[in-house]
Protein backbone atom coordinates (compact mmCIF):
# COMPACT_ATOMS: atom_id res chain seq x y z
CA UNK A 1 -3.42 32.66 -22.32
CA UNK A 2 -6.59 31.24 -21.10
CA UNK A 3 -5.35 27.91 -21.72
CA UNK A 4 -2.50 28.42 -20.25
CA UNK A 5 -4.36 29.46 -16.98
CA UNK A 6 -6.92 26.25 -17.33
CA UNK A 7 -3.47 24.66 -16.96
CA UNK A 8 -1.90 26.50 -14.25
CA UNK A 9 -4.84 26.06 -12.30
CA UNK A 10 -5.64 22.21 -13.10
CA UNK A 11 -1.69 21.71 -11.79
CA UNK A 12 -2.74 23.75 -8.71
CA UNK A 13 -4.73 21.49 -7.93
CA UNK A 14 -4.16 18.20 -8.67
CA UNK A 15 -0.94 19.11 -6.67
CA UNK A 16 -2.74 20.10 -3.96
CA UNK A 17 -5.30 16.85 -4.20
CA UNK A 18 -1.89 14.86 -4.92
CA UNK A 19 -0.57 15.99 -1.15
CA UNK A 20 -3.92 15.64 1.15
CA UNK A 21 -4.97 12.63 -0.72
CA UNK A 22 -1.32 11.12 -0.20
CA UNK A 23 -1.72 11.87 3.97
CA UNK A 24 -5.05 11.01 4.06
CA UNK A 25 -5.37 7.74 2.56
CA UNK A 26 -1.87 6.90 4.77
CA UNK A 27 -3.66 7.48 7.78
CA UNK A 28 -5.04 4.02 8.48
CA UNK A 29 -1.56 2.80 7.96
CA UNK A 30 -0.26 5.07 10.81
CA UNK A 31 -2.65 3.33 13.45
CA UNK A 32 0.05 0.11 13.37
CA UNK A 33 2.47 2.61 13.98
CA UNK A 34 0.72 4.36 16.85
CA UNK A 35 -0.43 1.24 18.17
CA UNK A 36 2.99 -0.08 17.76
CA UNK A 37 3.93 -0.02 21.52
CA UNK A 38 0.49 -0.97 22.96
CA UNK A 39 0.80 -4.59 20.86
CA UNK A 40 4.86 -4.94 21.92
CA UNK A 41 4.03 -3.98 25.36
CA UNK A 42 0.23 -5.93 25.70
CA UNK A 43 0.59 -9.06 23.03
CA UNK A 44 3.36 -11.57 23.38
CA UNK A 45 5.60 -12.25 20.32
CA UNK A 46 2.84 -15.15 19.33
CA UNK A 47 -0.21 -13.30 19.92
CA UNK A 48 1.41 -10.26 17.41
CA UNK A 49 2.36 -13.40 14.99
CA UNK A 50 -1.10 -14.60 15.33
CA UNK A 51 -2.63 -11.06 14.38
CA UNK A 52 -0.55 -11.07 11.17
CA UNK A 53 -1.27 -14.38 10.59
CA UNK A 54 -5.73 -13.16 10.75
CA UNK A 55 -4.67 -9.39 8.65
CA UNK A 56 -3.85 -12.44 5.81
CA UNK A 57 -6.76 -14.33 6.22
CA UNK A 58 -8.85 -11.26 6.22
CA UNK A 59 -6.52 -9.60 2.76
CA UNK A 60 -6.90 -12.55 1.14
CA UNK A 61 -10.51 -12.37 1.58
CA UNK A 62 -10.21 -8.93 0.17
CA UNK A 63 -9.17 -9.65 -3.14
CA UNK A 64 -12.14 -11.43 -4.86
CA UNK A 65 -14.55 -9.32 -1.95
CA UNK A 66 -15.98 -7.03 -4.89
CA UNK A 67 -13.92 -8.05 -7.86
CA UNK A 68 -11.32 -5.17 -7.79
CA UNK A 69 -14.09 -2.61 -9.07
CA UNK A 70 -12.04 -0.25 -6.83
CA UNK A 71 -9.18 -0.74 -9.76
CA UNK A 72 -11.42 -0.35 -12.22
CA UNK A 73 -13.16 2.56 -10.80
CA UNK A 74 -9.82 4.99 -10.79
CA UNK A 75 -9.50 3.80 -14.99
CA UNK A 76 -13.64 3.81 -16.39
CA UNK A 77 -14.34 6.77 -14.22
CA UNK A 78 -12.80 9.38 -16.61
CA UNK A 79 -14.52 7.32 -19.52
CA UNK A 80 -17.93 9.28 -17.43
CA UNK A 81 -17.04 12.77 -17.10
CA UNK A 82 -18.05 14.00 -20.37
CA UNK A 83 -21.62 15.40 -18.70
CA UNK A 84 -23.27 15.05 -15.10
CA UNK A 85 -25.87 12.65 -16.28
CA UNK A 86 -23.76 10.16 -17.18
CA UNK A 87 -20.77 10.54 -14.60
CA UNK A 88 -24.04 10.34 -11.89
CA UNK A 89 -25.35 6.71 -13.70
CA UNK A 90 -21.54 5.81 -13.24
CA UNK A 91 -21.30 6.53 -9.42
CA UNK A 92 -24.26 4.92 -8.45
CA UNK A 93 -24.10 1.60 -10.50
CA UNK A 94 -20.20 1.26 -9.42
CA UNK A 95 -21.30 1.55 -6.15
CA UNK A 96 -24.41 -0.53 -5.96
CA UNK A 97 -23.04 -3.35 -8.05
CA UNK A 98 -20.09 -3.32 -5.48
CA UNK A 99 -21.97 -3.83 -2.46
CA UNK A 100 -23.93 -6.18 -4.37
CA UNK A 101 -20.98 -8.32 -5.26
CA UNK A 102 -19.60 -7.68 -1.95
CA UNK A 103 -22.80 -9.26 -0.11
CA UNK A 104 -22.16 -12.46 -2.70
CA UNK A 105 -18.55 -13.36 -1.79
CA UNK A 106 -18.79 -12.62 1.86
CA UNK A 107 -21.88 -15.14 2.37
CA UNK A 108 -19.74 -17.71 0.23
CA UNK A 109 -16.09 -16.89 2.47
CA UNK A 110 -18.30 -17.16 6.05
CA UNK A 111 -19.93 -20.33 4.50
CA UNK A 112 -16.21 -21.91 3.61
CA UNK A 113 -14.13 -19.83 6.20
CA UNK A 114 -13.87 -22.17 8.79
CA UNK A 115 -12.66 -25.50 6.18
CA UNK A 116 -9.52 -23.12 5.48
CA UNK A 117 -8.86 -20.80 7.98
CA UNK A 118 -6.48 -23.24 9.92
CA UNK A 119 -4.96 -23.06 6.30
CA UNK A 120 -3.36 -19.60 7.34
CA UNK A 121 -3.94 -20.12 11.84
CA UNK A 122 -3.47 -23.16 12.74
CA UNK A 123 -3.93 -22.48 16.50
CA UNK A 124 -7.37 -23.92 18.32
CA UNK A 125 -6.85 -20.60 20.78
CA UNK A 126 -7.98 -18.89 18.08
CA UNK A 127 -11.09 -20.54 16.06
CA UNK A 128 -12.73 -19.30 13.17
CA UNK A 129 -15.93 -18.91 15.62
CA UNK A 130 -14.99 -15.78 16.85
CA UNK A 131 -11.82 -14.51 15.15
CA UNK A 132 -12.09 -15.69 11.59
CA UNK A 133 -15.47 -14.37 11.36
CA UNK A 134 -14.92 -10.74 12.80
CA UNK A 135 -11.86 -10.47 10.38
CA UNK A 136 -14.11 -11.08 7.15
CA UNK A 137 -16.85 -8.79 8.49
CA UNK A 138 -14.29 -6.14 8.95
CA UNK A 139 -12.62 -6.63 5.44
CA UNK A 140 -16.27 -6.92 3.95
CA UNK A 141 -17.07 -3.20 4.86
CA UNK A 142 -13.44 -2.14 4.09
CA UNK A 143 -14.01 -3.47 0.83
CA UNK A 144 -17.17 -0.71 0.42
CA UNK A 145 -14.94 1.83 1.91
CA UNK A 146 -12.36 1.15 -0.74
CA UNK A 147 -14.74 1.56 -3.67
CA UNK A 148 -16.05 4.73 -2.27
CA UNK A 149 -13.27 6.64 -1.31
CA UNK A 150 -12.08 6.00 -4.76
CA UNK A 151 -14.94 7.83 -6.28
CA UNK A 152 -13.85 10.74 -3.74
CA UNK A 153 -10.59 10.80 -4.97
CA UNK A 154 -10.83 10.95 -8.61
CA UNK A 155 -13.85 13.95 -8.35
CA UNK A 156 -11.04 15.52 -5.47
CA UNK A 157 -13.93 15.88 -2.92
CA UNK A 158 -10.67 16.44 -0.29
CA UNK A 159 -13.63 17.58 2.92
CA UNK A 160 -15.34 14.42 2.78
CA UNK A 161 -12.00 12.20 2.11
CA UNK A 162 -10.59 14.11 5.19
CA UNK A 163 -13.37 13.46 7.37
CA UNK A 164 -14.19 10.07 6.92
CA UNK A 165 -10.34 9.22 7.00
CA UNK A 166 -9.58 11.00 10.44
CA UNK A 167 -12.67 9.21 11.85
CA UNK A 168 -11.63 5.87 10.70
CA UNK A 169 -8.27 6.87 12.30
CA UNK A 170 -9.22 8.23 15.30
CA UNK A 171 -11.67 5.69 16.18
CA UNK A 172 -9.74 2.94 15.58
CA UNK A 173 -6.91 3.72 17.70
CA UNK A 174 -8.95 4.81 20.72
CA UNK A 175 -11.19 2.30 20.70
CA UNK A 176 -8.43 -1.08 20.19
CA UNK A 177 -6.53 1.21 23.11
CA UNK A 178 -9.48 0.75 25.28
CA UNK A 179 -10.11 -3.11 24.74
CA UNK A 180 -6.53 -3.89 24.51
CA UNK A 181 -5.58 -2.13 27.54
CA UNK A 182 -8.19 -1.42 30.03
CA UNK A 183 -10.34 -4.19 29.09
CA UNK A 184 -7.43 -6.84 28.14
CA UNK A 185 -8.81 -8.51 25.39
CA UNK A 186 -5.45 -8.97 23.88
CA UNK A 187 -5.72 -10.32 20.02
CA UNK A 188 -9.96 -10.31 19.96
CA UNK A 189 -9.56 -6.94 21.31
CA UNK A 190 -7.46 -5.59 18.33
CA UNK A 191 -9.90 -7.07 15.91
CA UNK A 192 -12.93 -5.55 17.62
CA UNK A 193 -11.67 -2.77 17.63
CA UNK A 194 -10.90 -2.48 14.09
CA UNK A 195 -14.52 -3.67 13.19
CA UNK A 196 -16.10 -1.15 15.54
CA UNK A 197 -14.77 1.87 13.96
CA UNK A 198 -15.56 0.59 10.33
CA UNK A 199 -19.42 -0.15 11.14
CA UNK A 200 -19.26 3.58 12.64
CA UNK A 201 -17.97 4.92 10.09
CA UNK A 202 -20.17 3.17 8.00
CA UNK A 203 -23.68 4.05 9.21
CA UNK A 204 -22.41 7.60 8.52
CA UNK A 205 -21.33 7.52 5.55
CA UNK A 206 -24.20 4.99 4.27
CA UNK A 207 -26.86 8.21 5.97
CA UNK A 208 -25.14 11.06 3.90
CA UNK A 209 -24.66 9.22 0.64
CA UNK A 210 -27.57 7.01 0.47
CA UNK A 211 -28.33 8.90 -3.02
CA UNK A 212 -25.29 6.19 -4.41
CA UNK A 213 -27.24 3.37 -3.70
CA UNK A 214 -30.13 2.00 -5.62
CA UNK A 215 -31.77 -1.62 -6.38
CA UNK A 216 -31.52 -0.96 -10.04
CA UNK A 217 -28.92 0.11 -11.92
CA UNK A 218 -26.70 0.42 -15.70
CA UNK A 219 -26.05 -2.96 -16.35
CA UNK A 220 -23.24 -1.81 -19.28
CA UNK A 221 -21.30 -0.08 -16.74
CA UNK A 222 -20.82 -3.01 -14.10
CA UNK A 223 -19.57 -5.26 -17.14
CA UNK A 224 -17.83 -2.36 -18.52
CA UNK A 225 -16.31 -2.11 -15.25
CA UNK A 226 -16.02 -6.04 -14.58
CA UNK A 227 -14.26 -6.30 -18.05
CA UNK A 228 -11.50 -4.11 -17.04
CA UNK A 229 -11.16 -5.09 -12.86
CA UNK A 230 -11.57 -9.00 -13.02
CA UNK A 231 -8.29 -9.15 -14.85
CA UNK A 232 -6.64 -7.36 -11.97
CA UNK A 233 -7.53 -10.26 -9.60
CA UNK A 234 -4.89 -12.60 -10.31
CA UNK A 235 -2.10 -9.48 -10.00
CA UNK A 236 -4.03 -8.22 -7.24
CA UNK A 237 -3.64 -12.25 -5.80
CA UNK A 238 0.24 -12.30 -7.08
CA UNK A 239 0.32 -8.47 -5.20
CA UNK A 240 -1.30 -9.95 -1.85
CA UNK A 241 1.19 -13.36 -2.30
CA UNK A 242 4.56 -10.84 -2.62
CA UNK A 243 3.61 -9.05 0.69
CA UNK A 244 2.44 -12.26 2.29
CA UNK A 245 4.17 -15.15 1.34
CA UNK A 246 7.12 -14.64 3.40
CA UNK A 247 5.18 -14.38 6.65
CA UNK A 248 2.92 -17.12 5.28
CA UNK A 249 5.83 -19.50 4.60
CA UNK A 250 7.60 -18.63 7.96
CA UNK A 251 4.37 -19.84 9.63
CA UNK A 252 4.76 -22.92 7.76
CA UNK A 253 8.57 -23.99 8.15
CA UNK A 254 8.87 -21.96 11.47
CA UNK A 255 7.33 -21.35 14.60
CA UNK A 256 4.46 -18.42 14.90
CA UNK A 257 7.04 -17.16 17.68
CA UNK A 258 9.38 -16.10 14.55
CA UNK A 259 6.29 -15.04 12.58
CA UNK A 260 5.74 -12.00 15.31
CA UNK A 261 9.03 -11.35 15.32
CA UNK A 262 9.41 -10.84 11.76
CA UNK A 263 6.36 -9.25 11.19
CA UNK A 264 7.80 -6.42 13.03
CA UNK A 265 10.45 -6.35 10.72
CA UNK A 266 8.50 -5.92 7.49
CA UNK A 267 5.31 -4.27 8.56
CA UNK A 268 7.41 -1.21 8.89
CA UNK A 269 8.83 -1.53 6.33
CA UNK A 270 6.20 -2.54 3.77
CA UNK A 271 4.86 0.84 5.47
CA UNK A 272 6.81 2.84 3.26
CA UNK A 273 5.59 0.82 0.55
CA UNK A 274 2.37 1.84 1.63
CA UNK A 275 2.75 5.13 1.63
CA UNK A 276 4.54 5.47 -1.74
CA UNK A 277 2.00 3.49 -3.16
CA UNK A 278 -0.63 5.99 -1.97
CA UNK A 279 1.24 8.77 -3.18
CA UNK A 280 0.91 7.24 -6.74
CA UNK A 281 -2.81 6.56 -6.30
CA UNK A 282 -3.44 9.97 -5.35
CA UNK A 283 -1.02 11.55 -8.53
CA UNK A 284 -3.31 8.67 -10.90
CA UNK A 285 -6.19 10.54 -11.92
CA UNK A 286 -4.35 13.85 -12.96
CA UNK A 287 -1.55 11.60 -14.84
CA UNK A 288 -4.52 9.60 -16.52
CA UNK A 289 -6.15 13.23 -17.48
CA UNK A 290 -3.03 14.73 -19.12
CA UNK A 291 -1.40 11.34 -20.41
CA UNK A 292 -3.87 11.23 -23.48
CA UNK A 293 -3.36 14.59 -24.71
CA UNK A 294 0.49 14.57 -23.86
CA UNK A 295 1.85 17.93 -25.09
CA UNK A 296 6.02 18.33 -24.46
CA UNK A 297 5.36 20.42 -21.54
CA UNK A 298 2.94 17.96 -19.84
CA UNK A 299 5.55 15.11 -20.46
CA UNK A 300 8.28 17.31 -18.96
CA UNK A 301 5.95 17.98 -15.76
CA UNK A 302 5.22 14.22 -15.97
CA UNK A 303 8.98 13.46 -16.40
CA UNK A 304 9.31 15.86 -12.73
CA UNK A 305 6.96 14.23 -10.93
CA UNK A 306 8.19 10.88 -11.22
CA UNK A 307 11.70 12.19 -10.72
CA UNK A 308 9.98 13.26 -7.40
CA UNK A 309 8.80 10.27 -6.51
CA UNK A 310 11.85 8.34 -6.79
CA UNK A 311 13.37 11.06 -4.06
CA UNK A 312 10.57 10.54 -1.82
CA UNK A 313 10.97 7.13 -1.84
CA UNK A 314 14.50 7.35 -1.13
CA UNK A 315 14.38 9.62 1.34
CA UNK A 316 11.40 7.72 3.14
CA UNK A 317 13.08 4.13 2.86
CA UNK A 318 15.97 5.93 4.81
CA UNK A 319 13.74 6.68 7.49
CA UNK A 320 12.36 2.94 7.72
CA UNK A 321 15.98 2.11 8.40
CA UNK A 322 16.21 5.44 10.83
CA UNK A 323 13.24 3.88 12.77
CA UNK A 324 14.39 0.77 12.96
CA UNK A 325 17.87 1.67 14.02
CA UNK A 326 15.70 2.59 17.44
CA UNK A 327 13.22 -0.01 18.10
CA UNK A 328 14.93 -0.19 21.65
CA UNK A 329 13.07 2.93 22.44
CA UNK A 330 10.23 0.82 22.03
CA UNK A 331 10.20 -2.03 23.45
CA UNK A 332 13.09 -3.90 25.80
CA UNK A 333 11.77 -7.73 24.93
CA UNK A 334 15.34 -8.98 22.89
CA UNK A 335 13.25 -10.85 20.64
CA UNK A 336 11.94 -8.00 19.23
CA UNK A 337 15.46 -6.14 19.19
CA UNK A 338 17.07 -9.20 17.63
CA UNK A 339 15.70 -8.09 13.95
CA UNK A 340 16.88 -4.15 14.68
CA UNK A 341 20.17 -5.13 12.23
CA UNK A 342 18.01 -6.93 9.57
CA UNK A 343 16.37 -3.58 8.63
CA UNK A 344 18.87 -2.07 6.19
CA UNK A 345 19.08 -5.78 4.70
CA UNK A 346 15.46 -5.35 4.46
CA UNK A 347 14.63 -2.09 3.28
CA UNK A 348 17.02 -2.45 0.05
CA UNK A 349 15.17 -5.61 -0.70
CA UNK A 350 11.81 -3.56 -0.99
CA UNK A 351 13.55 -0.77 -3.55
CA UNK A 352 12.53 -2.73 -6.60
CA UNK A 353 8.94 -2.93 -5.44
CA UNK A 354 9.06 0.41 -4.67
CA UNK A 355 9.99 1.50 -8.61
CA UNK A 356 7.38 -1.02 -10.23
CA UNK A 357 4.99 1.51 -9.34
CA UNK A 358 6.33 3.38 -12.35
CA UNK A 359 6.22 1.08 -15.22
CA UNK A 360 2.93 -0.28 -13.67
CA UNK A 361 1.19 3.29 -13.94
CA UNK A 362 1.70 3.08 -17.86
CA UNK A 363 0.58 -0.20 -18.66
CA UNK A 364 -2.45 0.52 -16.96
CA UNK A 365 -3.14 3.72 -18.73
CA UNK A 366 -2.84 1.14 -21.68
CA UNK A 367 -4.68 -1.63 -20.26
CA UNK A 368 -1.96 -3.94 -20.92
CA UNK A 369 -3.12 -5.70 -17.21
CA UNK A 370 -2.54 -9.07 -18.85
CA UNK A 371 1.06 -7.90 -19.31
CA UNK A 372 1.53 -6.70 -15.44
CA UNK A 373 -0.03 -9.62 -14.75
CA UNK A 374 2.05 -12.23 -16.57
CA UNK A 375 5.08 -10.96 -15.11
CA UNK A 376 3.62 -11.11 -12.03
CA UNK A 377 3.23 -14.25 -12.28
CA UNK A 378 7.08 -15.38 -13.30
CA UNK A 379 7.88 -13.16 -10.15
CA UNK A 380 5.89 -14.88 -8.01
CA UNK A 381 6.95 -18.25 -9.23
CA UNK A 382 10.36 -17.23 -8.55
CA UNK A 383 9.07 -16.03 -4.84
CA UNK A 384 8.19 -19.64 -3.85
CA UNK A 385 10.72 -21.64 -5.11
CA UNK A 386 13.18 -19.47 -3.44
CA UNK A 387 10.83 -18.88 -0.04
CA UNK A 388 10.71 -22.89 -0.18
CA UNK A 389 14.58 -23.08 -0.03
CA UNK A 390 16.19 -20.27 1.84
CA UNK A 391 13.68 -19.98 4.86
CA UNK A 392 14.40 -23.24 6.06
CA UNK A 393 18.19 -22.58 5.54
CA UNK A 394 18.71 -19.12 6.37
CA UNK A 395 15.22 -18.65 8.57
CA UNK A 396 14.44 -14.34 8.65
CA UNK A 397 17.26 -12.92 5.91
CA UNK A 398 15.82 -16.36 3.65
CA UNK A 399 12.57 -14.86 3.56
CA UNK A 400 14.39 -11.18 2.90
CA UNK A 401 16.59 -12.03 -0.14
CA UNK A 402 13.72 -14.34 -1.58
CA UNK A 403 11.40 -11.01 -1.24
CA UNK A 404 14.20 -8.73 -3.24
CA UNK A 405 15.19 -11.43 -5.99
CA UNK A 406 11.41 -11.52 -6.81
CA UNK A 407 10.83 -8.02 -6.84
CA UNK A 408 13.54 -7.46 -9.02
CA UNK A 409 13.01 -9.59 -11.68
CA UNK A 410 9.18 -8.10 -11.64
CA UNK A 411 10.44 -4.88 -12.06
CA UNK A 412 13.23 -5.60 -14.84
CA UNK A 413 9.93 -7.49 -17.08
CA UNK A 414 7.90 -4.41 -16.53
CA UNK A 415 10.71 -1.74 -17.58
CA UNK A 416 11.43 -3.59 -20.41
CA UNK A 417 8.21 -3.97 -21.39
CA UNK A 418 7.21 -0.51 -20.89
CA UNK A 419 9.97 1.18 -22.81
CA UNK A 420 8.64 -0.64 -26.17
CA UNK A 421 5.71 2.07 -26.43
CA UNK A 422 6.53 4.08 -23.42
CA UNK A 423 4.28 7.24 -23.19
CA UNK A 424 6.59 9.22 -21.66
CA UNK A 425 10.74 8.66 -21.93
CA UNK A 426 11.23 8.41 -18.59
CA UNK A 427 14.85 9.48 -16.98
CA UNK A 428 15.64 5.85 -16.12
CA UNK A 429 19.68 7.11 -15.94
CA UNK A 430 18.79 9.92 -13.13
CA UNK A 431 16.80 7.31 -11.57
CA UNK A 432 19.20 4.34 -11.04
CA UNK A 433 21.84 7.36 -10.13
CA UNK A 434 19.67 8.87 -7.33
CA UNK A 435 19.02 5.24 -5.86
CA UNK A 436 22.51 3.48 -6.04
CA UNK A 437 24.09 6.73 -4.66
CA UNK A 438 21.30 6.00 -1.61
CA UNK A 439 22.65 2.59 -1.42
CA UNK A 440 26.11 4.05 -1.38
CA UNK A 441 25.40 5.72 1.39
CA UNK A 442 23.58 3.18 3.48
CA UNK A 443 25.94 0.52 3.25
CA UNK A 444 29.18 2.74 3.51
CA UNK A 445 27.89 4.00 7.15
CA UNK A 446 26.96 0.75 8.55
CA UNK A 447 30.71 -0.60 7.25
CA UNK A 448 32.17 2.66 9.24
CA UNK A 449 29.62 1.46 11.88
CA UNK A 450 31.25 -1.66 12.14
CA UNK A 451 34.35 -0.44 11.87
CA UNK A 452 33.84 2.25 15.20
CA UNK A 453 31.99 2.23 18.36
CA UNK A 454 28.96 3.75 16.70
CA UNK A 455 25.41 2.55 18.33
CA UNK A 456 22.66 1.42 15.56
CA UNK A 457 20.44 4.15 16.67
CA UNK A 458 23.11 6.81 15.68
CA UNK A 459 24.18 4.70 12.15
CA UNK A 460 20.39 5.32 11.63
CA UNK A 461 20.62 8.75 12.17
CA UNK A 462 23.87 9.28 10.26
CA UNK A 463 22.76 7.68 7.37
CA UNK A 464 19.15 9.39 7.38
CA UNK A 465 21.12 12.69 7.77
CA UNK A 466 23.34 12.21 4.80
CA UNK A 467 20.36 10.74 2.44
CA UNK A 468 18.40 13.58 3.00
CA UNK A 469 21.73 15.94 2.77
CA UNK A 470 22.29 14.50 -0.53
CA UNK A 471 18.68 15.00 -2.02
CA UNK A 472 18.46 18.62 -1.20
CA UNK A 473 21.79 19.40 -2.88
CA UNK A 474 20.37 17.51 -6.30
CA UNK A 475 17.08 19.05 -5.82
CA UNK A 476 17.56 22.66 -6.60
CA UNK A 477 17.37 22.96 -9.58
CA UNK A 478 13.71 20.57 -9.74
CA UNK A 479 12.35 22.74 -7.17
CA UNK A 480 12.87 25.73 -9.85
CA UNK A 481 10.41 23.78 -12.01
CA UNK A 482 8.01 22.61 -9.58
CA UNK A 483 7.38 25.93 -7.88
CA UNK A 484 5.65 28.12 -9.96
CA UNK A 485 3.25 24.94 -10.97
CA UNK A 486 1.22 25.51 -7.66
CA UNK A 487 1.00 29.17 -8.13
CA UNK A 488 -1.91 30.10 -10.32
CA UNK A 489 -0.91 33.33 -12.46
């Protein structure tokens, strides 16, 4: 019985971690959405292009900025926890040998920034010397932010998460409002903006948990650490290349006029990527804590949850096509409201991203990252050679169907992969049936849309209403099982 209650109550509250962690950490991502009209309404279709264009100078950046200890962090972390000693000698060397490393590569990017920036911006309205340089600052500290609030998250410290997330939020929507609007800075203005809340944020945070940061530290645990994130860098790379490529291409073949336009397209869209994504970095730690001592029960609950997630992201891709459906409420300019009928195209071309977060979760637990990253790889091949054809044929729906062919064939390597020495048999038969019947549904009311004299803003509605219609009615009897996991007895 007392087991039984450890369990209860561990469920509580990794559920409970599992949804504030999931809002939380999709916060930052809201602030495009928020600041959504402000850019439509205050930065021509160039100057958005333009900002895209600097977000993938400033990711790219991102990726070597301190080695992907953040990866590494959510897996060697629970190697720690066996007493406080050595879980504290964790903390602080993670996080001093991160700012360390962080301090190395951002002296060696601001040092060869300016012979490759025109690389991603080729546009002498907007030099390195200012806006190259304020992007890698602000990536630099989001880099620290990244490894930290990843030690928050696996030790569920949900009061500090919350208010250093809210700030961040709050902050850097007020303050881009202010130099975007009142002060008119345009582009620089979003950028500063960005920065300002960061460094903020930062001096805070840096006061309150200066106890994390020491000159000396366990050397074993940064190569412990190294051993396991530096392998993640080419995925992580091959990750960054999937969302970017496309837009990176399109600047390439294409004018930066059909950049901003398409960015529109797939930032919202890759939102819900975003926030699915965070939902399975929040629901990590307590499937790494339960996957090693997999009992039937726990693989059942495990078996749920994904179940779950699949829903969620069905339900949440609907309402990227729901959104979209009414981007005229937004903004007027027609080049914007030229992409409104690209979204469905788009959205089903993310769904196979979407799913890799399953098989991915696995291999990890394994450490098979040279796997996930080999097929990566093949994926990504596949992205460019088709990116390298179809835009300059088809122009916005190339770059689309080049996106979905790649992500499928990375997902069909990593579920077949996977299901060799699968953990956990995972329901892949409810799973195809819950998304194809979404599919179903999507593409049977824009054909009735066609069809009648049905508006795009009420097809999105329709088909959001009938999605979500059809997940309750399959749902009843999971919500049975769920429920009485997040009541302690």
């Amino acid at each position: 019985m007392a087991d039984t209650s450890r369990n209860n109550d561990l469920t509580k509250k990794s559920l409970q971690a599992v949804a504030v962690f999931t809002v939380l950490r999709f916060l930052p991502s809201v602030i495009s959405i928020i600041l959504l009209p402000i850019y439509l309404n205050y930065l021509d279709v160039s100057e958005y292009g333009a900002l895209t264009l600097l977000g993938l100078f400033g990711s790219f950046y991102a990726i070597i900025a301190c080695l992907q200890l953040n990866i590494s962090a959510s897996i060697t972390y629970f190697d720690h926890i066996s007493n406080q000693e050595d879980r504290t000698d964790y903390v602080k060397s993670i996080m001093t040998g991160g700012v360390l490393i962080s301090i190395l590569t951002f002296i060696i990017f601001l040092l060869i920034g300016p012979f490759y920036f025109d690389v991603f911006l080729d546009d002498t309205a907007m030099p390195f010397y200012p806006y190259g340089t304020v992007v890698l600052v602000t990536f630099f500290i989001a880099q620290i932010h990244t490894l930290y609030f990843t030690i928050l998250r696996n030790e569920y410290r949900l009061r500090e998460f919350s208010y250093y997330s809210l700030s961040l939020v709050l902050l850097n929507a007020t303050i881009q409002y202010y130099l975007i609007v009142t002060q008119g800075m345009g582009v620089l203005g979003a950028l500063l903006g960005v920065l300002a809340s960061k460094i903020i944020v930062s001096v805070v945070m840096f006061a309150s948990q200066f106890k994390y940061i020491r000159i000396s530290f366990t050397r074993s645990v940064i190569r412990e650490a190294l051993r396991v994130s530096i392998p993640f860098i080419p995925m992580v790379f091959i990750n960054w290349f999937v969302t970017a490529g496309d837009k990176f291409f399109l600047a390439k073949f294409m004018s930066i006029d059909e950049v901003g336009r398409y960015a529109i397209l797939i930032n919202l869209i890759l939102l819900a990527k975003t926030l699915l994504g965070t939902l399975v970095n929040a629901f990590r730690p307590m499937l790494f804590e339960q996957l090693g001592t997999a009992d039937h029960d726990t693989k059942h609950r495990i078996q749920t949850a994904m179940t779950w997630y699949v829903k969620i992201a069905l339900i949440i891709l609907s309402g990227v096509i729901l959104v979209g459906s009414n981007l005229h409420l937004i903004t007027d300019d027609a080049r914007y409201i030229s992409v409104i009928p690209l979204f469905s195209i788009g959205t089903l071309m993310i769904i196979p991203a979407v799913l890799t977060e399953l098989p991915v979760l696995t291999l990890m637990y394994k450490r098979r990252t040279g796997a996930i990253s080999t097929y990566a790889v093949v994926s990504t091949i596949v992205l460019i050679l088709l990116l390298i054809f179809f835009i300059p044929e088809f122009g916005l729906v190339g770059a689309l169907y080049s996106v979905g062919c790649s992500n499928l064939i990375n997902l069909l390597l990593l579920w077949i992969d996977d299901r060799k020495s699968m953990l956990v048999q995972l329901p892949v038969g409810k799973f195809l049936l819950i998304i194809m019947t979404g599919i179903v549904i999507v593409i049977g009311c824009q054909v009735i849309m066609q069809w009648s004299s049905l508006t795009l803003g009420w097809f999105g509605l329709i088909q959001f209403s009938l999605v979500l219609m059809f997940l309750v009615v399959i749902s009843f009897d999971s919500l049975k099982e769920i429920l009485p996991l997040t009541k302690s007895k």
